[in-house]
PDB file of N, CA and C in Angstrom:
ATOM      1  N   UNK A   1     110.900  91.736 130.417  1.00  0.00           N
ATOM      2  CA  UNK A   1     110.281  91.609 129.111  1.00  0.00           C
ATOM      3  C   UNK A   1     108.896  92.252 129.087  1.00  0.00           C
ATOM      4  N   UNK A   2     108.004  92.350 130.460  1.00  0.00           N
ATOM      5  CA  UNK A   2     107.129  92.660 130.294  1.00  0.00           C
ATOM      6  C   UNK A   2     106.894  94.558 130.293  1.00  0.00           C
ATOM      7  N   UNK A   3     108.007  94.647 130.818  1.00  0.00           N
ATOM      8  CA  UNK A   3     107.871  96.131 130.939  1.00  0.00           C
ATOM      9  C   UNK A   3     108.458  96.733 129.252  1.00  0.00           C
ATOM     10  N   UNK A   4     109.236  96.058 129.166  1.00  0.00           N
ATOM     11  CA  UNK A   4     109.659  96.383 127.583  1.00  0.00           C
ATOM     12  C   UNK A   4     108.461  96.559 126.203  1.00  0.00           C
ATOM     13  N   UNK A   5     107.393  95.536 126.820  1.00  0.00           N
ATOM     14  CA  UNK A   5     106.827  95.423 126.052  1.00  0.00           C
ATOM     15  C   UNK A   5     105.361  96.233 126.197  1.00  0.00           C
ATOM     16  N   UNK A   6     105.250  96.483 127.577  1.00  0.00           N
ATOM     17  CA  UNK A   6     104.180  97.636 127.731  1.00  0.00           C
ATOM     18  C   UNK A   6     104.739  98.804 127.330  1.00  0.00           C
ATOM     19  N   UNK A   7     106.287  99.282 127.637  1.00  0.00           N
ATOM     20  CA  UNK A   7     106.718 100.693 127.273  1.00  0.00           C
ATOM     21  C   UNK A   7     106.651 100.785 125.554  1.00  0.00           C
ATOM     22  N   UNK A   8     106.891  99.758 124.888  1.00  0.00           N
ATOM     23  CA  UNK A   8     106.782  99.831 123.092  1.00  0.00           C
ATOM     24  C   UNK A   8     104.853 100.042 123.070  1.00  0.00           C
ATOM     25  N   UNK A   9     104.198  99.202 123.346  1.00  0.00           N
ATOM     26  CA  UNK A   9     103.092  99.712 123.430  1.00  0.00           C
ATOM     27  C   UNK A   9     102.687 101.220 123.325  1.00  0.00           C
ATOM     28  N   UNK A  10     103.043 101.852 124.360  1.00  0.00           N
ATOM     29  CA  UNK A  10     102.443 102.597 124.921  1.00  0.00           C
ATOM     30  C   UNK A  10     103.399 104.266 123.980  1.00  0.00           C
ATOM     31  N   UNK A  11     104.961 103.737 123.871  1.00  0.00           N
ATOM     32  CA  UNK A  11     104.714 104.116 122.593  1.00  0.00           C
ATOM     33  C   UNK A  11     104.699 104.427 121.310  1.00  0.00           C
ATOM     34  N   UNK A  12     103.765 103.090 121.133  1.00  0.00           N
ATOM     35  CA  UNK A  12     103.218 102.997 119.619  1.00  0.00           C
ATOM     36  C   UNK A  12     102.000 104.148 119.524  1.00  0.00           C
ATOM     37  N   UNK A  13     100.878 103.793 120.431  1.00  0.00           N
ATOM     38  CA  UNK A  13     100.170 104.399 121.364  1.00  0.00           C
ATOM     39  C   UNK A  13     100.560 105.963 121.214  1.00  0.00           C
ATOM     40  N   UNK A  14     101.334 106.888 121.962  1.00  0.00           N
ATOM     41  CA  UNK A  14     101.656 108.202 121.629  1.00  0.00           C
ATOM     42  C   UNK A  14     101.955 108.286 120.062  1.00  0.00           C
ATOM     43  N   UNK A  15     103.215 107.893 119.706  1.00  0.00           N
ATOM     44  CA  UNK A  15     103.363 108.221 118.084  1.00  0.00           C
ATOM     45  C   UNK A  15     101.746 108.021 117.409  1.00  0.00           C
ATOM     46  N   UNK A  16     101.301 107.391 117.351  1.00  0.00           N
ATOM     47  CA  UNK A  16      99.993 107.521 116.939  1.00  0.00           C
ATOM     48  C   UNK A  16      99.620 108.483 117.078  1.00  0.00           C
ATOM     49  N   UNK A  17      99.015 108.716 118.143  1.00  0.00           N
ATOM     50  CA  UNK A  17      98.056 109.343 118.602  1.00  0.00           C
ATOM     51  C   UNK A  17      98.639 111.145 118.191  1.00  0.00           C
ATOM     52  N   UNK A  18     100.392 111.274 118.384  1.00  0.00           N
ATOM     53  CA  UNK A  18     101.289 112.277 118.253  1.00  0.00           C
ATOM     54  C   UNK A  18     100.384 112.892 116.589  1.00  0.00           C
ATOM     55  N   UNK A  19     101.179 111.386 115.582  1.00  0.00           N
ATOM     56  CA  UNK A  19     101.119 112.095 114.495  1.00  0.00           C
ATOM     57  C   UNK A  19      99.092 112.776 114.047  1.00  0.00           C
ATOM     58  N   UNK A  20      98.173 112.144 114.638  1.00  0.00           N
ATOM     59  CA  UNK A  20      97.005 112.601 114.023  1.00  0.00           C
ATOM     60  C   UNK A  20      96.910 114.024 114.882  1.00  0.00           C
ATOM     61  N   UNK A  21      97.660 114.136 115.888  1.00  0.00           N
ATOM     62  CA  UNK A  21      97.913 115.896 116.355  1.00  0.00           C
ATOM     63  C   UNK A  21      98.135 116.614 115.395  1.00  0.00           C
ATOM     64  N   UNK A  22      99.720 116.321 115.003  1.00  0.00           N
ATOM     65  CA  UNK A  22     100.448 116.991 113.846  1.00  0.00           C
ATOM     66  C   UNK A  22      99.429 116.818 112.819  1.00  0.00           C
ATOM     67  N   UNK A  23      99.159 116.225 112.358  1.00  0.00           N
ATOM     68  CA  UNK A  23      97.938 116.592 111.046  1.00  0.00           C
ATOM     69  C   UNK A  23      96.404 117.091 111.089  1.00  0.00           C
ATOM     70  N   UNK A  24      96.262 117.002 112.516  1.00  0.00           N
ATOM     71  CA  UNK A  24      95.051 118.079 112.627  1.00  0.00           C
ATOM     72  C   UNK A  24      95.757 120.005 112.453  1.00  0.00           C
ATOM     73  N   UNK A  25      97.368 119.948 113.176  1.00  0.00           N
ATOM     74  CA  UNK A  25      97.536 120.908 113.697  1.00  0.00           C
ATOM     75  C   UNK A  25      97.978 122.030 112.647  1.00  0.00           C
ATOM     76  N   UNK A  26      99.111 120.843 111.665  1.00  0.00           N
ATOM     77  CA  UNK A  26      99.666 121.759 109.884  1.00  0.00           C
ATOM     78  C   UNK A  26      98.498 120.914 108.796  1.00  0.00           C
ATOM     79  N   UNK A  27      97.638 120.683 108.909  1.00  0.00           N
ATOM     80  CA  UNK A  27      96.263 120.183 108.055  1.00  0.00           C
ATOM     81  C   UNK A  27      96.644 119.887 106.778  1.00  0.00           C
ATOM     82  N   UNK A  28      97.520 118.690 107.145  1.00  0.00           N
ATOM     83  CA  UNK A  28      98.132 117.803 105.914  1.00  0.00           C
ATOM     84  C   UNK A  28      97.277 116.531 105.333  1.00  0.00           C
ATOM     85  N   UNK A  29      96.979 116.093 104.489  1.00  0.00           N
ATOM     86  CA  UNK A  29      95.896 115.221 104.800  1.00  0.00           C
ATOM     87  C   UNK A  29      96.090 113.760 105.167  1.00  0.00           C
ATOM     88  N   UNK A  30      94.914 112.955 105.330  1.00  0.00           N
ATOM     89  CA  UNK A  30      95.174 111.863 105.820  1.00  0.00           C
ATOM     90  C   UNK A  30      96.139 110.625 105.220  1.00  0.00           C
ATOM     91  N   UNK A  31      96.086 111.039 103.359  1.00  0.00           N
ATOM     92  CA  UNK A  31      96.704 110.099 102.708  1.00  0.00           C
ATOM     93  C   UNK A  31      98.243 109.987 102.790  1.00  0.00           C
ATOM     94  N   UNK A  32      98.748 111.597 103.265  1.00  0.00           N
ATOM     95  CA  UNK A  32     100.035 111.048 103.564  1.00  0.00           C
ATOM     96  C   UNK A  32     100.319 111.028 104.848  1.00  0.00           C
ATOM     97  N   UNK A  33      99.750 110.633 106.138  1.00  0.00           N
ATOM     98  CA  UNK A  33      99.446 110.184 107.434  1.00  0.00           C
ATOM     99  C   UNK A  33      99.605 108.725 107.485  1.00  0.00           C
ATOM    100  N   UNK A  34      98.662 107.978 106.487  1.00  0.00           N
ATOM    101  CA  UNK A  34      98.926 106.620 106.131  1.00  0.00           C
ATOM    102  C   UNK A  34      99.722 106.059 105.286  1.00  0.00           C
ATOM    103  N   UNK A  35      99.936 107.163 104.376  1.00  0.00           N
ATOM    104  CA  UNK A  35     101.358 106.641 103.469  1.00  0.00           C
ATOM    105  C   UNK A  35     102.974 106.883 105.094  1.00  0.00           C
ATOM    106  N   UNK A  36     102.958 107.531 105.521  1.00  0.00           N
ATOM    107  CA  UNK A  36     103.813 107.780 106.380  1.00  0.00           C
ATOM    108  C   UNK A  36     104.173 106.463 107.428  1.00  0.00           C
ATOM    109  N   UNK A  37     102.674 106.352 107.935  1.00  0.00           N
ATOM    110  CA  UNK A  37     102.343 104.673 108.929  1.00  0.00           C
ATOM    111  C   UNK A  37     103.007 103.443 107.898  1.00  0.00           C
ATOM    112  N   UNK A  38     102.508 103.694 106.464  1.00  0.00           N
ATOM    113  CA  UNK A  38     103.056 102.077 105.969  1.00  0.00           C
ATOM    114  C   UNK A  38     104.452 102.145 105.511  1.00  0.00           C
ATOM    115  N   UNK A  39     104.768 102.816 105.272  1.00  0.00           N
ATOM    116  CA  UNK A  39     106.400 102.915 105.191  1.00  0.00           C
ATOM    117  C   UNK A  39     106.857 102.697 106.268  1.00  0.00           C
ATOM    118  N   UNK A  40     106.737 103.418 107.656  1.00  0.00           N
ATOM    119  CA  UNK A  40     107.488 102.994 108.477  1.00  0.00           C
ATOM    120  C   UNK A  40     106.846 101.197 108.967  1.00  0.00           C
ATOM    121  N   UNK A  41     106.114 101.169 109.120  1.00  0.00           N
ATOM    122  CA  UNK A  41     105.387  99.198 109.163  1.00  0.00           C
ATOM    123  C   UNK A  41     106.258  98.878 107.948  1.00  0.00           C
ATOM    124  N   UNK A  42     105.766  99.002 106.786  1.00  0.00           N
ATOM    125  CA  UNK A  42     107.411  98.092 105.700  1.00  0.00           C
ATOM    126  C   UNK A  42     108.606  98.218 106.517  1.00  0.00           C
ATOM    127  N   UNK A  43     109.056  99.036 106.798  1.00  0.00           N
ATOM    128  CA  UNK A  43     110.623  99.459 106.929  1.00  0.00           C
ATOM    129  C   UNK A  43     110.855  98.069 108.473  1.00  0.00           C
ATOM    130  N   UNK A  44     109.729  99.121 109.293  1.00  0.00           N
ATOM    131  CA  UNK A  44     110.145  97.678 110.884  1.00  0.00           C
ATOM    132  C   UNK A  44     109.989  96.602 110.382  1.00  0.00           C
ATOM    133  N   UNK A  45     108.979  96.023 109.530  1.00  0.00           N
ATOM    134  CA  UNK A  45     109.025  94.396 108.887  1.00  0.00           C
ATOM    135  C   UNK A  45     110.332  94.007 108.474  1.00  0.00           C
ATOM    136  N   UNK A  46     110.656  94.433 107.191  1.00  0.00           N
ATOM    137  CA  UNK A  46     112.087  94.283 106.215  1.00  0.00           C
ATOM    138  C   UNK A  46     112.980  94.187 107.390  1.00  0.00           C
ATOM    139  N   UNK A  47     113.087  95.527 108.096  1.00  0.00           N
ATOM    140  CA  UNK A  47     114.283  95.702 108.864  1.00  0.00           C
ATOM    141  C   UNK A  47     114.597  94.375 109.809  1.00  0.00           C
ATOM    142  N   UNK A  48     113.521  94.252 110.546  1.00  0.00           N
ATOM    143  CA  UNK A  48     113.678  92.729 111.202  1.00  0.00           C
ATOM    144  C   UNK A  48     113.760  91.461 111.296  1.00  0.00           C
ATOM    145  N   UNK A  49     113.451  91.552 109.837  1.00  0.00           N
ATOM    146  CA  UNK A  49     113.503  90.682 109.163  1.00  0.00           C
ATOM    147  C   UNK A  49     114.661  89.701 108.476  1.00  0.00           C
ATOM    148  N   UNK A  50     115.131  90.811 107.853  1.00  0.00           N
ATOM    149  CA  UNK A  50     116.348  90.954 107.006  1.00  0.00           C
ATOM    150  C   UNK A  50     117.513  91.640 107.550  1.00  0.00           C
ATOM    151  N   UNK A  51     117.499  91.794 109.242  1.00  0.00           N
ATOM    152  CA  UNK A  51     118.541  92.888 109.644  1.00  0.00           C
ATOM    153  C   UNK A  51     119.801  92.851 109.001  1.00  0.00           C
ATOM    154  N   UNK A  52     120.918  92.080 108.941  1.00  0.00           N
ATOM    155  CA  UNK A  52     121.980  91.107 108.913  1.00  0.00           C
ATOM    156  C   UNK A  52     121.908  91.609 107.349  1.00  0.00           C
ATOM    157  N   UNK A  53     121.344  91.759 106.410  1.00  0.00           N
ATOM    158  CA  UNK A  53     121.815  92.010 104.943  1.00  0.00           C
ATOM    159  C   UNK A  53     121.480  93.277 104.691  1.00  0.00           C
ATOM    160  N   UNK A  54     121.540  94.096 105.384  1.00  0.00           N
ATOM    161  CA  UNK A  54     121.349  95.522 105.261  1.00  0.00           C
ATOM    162  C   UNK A  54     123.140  95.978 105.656  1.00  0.00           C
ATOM    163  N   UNK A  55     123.875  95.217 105.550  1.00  0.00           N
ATOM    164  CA  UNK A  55     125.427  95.487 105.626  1.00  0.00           C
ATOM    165  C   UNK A  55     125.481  95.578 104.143  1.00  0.00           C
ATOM    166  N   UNK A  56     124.940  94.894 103.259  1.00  0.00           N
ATOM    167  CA  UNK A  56     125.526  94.769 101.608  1.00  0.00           C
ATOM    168  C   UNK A  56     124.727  96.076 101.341  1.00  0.00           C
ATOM    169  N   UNK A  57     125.827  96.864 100.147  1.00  0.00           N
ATOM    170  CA  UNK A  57     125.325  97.676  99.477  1.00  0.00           C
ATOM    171  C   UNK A  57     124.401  97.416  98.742  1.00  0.00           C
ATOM    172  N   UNK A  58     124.226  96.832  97.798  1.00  0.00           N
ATOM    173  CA  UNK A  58     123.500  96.051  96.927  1.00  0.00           C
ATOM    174  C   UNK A  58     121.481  96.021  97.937  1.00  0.00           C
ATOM    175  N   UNK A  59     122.084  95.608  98.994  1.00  0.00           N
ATOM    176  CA  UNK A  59     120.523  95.495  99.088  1.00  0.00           C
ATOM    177  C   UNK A  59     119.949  96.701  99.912  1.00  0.00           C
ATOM    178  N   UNK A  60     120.590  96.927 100.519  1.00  0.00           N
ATOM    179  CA  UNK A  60     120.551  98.684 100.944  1.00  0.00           C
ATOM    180  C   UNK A  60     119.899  99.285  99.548  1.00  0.00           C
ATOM    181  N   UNK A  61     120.231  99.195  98.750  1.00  0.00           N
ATOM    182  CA  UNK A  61     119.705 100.165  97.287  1.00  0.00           C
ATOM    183  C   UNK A  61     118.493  99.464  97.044  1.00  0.00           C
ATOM    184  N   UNK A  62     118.527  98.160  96.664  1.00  0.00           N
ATOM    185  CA  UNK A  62     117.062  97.350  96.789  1.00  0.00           C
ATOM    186  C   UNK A  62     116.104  97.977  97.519  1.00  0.00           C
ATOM    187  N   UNK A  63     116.548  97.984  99.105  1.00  0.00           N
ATOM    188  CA  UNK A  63     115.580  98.581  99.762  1.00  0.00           C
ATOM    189  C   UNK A  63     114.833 100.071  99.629  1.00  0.00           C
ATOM    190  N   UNK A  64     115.572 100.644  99.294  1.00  0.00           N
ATOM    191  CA  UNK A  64     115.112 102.277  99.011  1.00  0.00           C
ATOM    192  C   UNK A  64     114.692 102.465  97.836  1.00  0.00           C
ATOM    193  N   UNK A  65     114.873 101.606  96.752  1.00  0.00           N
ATOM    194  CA  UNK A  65     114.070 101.681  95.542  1.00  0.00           C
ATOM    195  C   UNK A  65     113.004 100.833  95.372  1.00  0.00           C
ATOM    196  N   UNK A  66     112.523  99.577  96.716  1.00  0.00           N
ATOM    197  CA  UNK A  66     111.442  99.139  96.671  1.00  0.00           C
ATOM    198  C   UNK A  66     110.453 100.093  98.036  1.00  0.00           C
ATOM    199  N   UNK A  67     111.199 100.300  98.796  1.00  0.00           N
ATOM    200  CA  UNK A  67     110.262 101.433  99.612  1.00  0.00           C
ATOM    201  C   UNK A  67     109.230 102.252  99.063  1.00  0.00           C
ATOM    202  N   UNK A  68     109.688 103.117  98.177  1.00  0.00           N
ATOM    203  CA  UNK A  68     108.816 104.138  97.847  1.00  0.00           C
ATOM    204  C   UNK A  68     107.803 103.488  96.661  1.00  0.00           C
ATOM    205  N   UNK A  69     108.507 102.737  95.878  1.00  0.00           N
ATOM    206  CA  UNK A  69     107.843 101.413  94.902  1.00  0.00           C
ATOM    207  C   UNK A  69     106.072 100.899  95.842  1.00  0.00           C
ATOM    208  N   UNK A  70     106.844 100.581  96.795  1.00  0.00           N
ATOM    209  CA  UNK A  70     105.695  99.505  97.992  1.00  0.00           C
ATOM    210  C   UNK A  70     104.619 100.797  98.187  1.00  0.00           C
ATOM    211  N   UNK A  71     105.423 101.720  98.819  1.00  0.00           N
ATOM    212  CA  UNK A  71     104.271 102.897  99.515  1.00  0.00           C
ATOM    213  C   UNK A  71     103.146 103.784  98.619  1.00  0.00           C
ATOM    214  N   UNK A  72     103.802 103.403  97.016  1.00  0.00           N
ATOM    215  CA  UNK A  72     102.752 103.938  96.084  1.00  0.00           C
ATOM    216  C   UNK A  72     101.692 103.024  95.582  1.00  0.00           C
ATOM    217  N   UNK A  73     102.234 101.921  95.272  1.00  0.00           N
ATOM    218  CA  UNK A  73     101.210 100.570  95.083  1.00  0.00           C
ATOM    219  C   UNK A  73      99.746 100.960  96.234  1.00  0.00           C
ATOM    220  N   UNK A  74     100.687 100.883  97.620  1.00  0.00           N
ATOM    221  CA  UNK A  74      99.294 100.624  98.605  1.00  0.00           C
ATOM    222  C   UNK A  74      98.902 101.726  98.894  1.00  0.00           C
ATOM    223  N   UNK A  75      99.092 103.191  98.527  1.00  0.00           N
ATOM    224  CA  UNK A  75      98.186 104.214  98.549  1.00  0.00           C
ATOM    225  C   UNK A  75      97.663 104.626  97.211  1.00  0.00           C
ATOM    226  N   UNK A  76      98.346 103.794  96.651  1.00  0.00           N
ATOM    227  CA  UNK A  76      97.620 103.940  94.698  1.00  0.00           C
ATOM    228  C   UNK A  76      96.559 103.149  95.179  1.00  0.00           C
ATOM    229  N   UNK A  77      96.377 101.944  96.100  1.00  0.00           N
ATOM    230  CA  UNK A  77      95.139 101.044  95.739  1.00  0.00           C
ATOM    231  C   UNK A  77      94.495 101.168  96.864  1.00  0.00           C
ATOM    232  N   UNK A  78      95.142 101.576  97.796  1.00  0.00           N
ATOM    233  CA  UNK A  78      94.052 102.440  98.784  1.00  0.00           C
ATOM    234  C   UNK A  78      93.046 103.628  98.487  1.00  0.00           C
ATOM    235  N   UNK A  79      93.652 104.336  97.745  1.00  0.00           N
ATOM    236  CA  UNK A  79      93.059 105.530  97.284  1.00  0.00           C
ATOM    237  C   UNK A  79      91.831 105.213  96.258  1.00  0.00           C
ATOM    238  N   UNK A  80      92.201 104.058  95.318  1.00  0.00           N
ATOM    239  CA  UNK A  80      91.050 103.544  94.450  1.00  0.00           C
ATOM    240  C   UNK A  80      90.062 103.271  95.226  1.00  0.00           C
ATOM    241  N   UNK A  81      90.422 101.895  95.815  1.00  0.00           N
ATOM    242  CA  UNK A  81      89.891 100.725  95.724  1.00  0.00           C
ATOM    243  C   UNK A  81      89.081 100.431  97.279  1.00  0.00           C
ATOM    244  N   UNK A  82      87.939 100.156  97.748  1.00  0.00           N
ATOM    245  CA  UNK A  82      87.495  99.637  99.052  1.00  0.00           C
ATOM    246  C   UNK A  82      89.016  98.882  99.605  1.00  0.00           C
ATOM    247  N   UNK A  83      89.012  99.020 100.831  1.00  0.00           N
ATOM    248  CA  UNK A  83      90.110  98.200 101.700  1.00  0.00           C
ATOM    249  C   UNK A  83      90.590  96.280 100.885  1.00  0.00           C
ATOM    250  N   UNK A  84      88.872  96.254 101.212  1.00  0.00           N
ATOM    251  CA  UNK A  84      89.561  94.424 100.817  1.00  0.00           C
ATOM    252  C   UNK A  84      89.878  94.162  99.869  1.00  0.00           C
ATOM    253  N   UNK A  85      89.559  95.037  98.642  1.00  0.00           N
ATOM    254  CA  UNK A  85      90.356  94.797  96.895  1.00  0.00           C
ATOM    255  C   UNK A  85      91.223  95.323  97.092  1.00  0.00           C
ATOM    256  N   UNK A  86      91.979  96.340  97.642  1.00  0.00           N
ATOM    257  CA  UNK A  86      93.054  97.217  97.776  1.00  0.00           C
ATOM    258  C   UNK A  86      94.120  96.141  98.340  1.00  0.00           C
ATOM    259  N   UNK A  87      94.117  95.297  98.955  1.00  0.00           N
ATOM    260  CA  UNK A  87      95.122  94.062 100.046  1.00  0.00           C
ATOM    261  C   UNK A  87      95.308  93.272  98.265  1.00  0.00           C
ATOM    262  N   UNK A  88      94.679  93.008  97.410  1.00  0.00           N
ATOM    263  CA  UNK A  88      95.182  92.149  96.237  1.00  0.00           C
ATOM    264  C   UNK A  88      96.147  92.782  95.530  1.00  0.00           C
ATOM    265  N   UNK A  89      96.093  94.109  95.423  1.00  0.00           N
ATOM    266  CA  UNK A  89      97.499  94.782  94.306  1.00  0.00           C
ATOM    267  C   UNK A  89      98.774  94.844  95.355  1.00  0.00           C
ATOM    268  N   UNK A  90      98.445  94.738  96.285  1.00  0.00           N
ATOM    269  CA  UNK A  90      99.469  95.216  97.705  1.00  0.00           C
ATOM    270  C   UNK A  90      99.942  93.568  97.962  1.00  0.00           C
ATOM    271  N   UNK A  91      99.576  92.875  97.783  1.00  0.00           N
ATOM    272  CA  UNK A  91      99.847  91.260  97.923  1.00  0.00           C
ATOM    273  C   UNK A  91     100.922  90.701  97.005  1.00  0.00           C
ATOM    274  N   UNK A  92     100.373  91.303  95.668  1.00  0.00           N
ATOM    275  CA  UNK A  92     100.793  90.753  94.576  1.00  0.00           C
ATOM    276  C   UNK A  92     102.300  91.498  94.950  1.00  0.00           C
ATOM    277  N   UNK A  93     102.485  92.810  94.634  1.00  0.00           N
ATOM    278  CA  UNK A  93     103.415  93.369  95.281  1.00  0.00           C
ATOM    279  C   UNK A  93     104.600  93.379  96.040  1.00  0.00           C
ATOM    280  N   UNK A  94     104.027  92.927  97.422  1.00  0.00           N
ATOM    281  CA  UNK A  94     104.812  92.617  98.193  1.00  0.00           C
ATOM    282  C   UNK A  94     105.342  91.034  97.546  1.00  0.00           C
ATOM    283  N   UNK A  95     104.782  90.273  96.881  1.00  0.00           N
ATOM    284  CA  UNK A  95     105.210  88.789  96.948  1.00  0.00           C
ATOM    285  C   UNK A  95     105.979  88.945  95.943  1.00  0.00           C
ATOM    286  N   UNK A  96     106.360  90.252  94.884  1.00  0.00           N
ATOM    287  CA  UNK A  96     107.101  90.280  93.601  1.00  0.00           C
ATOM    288  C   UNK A  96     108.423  90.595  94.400  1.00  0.00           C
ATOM    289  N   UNK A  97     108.181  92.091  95.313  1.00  0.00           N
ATOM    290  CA  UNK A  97     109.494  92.621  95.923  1.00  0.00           C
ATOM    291  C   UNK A  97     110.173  91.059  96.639  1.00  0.00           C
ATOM    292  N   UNK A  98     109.608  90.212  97.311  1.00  0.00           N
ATOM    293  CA  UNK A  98     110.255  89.623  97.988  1.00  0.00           C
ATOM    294  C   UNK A  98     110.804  88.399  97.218  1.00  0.00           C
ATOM    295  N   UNK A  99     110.130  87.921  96.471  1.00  0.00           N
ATOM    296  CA  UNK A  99     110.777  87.585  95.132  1.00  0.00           C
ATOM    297  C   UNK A  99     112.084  87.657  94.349  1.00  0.00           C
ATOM    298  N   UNK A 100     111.457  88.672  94.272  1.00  0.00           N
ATOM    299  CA  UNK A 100     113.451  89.729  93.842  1.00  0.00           C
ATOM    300  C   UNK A 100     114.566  89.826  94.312  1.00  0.00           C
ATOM    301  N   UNK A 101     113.736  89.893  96.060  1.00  0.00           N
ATOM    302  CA  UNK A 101     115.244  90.058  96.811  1.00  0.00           C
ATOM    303  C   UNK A 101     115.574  88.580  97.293  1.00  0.00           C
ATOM    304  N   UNK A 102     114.924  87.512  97.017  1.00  0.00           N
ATOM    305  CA  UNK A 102     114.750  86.330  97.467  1.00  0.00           C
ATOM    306  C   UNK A 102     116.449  86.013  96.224  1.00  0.00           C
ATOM    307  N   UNK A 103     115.850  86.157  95.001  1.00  0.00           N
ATOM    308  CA  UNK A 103     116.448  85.970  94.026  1.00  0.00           C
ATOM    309  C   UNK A 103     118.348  86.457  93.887  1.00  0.00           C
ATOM    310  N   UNK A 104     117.974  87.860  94.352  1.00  0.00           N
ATOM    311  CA  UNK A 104     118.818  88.319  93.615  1.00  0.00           C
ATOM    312  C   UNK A 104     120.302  88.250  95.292  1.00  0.00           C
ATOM    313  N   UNK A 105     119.369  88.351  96.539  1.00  0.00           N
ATOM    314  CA  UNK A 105     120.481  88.279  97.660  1.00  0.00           C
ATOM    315  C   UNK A 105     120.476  86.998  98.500  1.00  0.00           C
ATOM    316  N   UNK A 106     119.785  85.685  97.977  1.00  0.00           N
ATOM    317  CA  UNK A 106     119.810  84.950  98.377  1.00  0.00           C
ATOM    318  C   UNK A 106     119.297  84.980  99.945  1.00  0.00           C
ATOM    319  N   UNK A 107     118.165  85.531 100.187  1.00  0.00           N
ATOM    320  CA  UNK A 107     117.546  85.676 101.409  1.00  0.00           C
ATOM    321  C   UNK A 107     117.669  84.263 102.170  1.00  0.00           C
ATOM    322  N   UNK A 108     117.775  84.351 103.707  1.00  0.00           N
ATOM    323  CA  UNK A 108     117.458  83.055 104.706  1.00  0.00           C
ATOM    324  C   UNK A 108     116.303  82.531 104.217  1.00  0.00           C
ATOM    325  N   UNK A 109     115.774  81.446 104.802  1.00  0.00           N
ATOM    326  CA  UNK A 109     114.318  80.842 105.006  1.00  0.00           C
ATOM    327  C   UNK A 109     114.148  81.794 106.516  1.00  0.00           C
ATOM    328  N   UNK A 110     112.953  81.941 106.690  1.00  0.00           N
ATOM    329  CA  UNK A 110     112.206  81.967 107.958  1.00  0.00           C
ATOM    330  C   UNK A 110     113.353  81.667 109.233  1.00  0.00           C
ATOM    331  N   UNK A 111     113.276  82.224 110.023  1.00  0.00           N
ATOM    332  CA  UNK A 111     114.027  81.946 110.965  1.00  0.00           C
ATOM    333  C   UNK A 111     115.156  81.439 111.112  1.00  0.00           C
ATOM    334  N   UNK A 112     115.822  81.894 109.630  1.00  0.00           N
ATOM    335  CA  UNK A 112     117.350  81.285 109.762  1.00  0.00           C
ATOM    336  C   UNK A 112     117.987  82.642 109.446  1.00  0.00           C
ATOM    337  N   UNK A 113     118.636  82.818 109.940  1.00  0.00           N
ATOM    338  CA  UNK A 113     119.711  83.982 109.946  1.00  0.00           C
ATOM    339  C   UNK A 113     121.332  83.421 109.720  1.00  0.00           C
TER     340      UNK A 113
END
């Protein structure tokens, strides 16, 4: 476990470090560097979250039409807003999407699968 968990580290660690290469190297800018980082952070959250209902079509489509939904909110209010007002439109947000899918696919509680 422990080696598993230094090798994910380490790399999280390269991909990082990889992608601010790639955007020094094709001089793309930073906003879609971090739009890139929070999509994939949504996606590993949801995904692990929710693994097990990503078999239904239905929420498979949910997901890809709240993805890009999520990733504009928090670089719409990143781009405005100082960091710590920017976490309130991104809050609200996230607590509507999960809401929805709470609603509409009958999500687990917490740790019930």
């Amino acid at each position: 476990d422990f080696l598993l968990l230094v090798g994910s580290a380490l790399l999280l660690i390269a991909l990082g470090a990889g992608s601010f290469a790639l955007r020094d190297e094709y001089h793309f800018g930073e906003f879609w560097l971090w739009g890139g980082w929070i999509g994939v952070g949504t996606f590993a959250s949801v995904a692990g979250f929710l693994r097990s209902k990503f078999r239904q079509r239905g929420f498979t489509v949910f997901c890809v039409v709240w993805f890009p939904v999520h990733m504009a909110v928090a670089l719409g209010a990143a781009a405005r807003y100082p960091i710590l007002i920017s976490l309130l439109p991104v809050t609200v947000e996230l607590w509507v999407g999960f809401t929805i899918a709470f609603w509409l696919f009958a999500l687990p509680p917490k740790g019930g699968e």
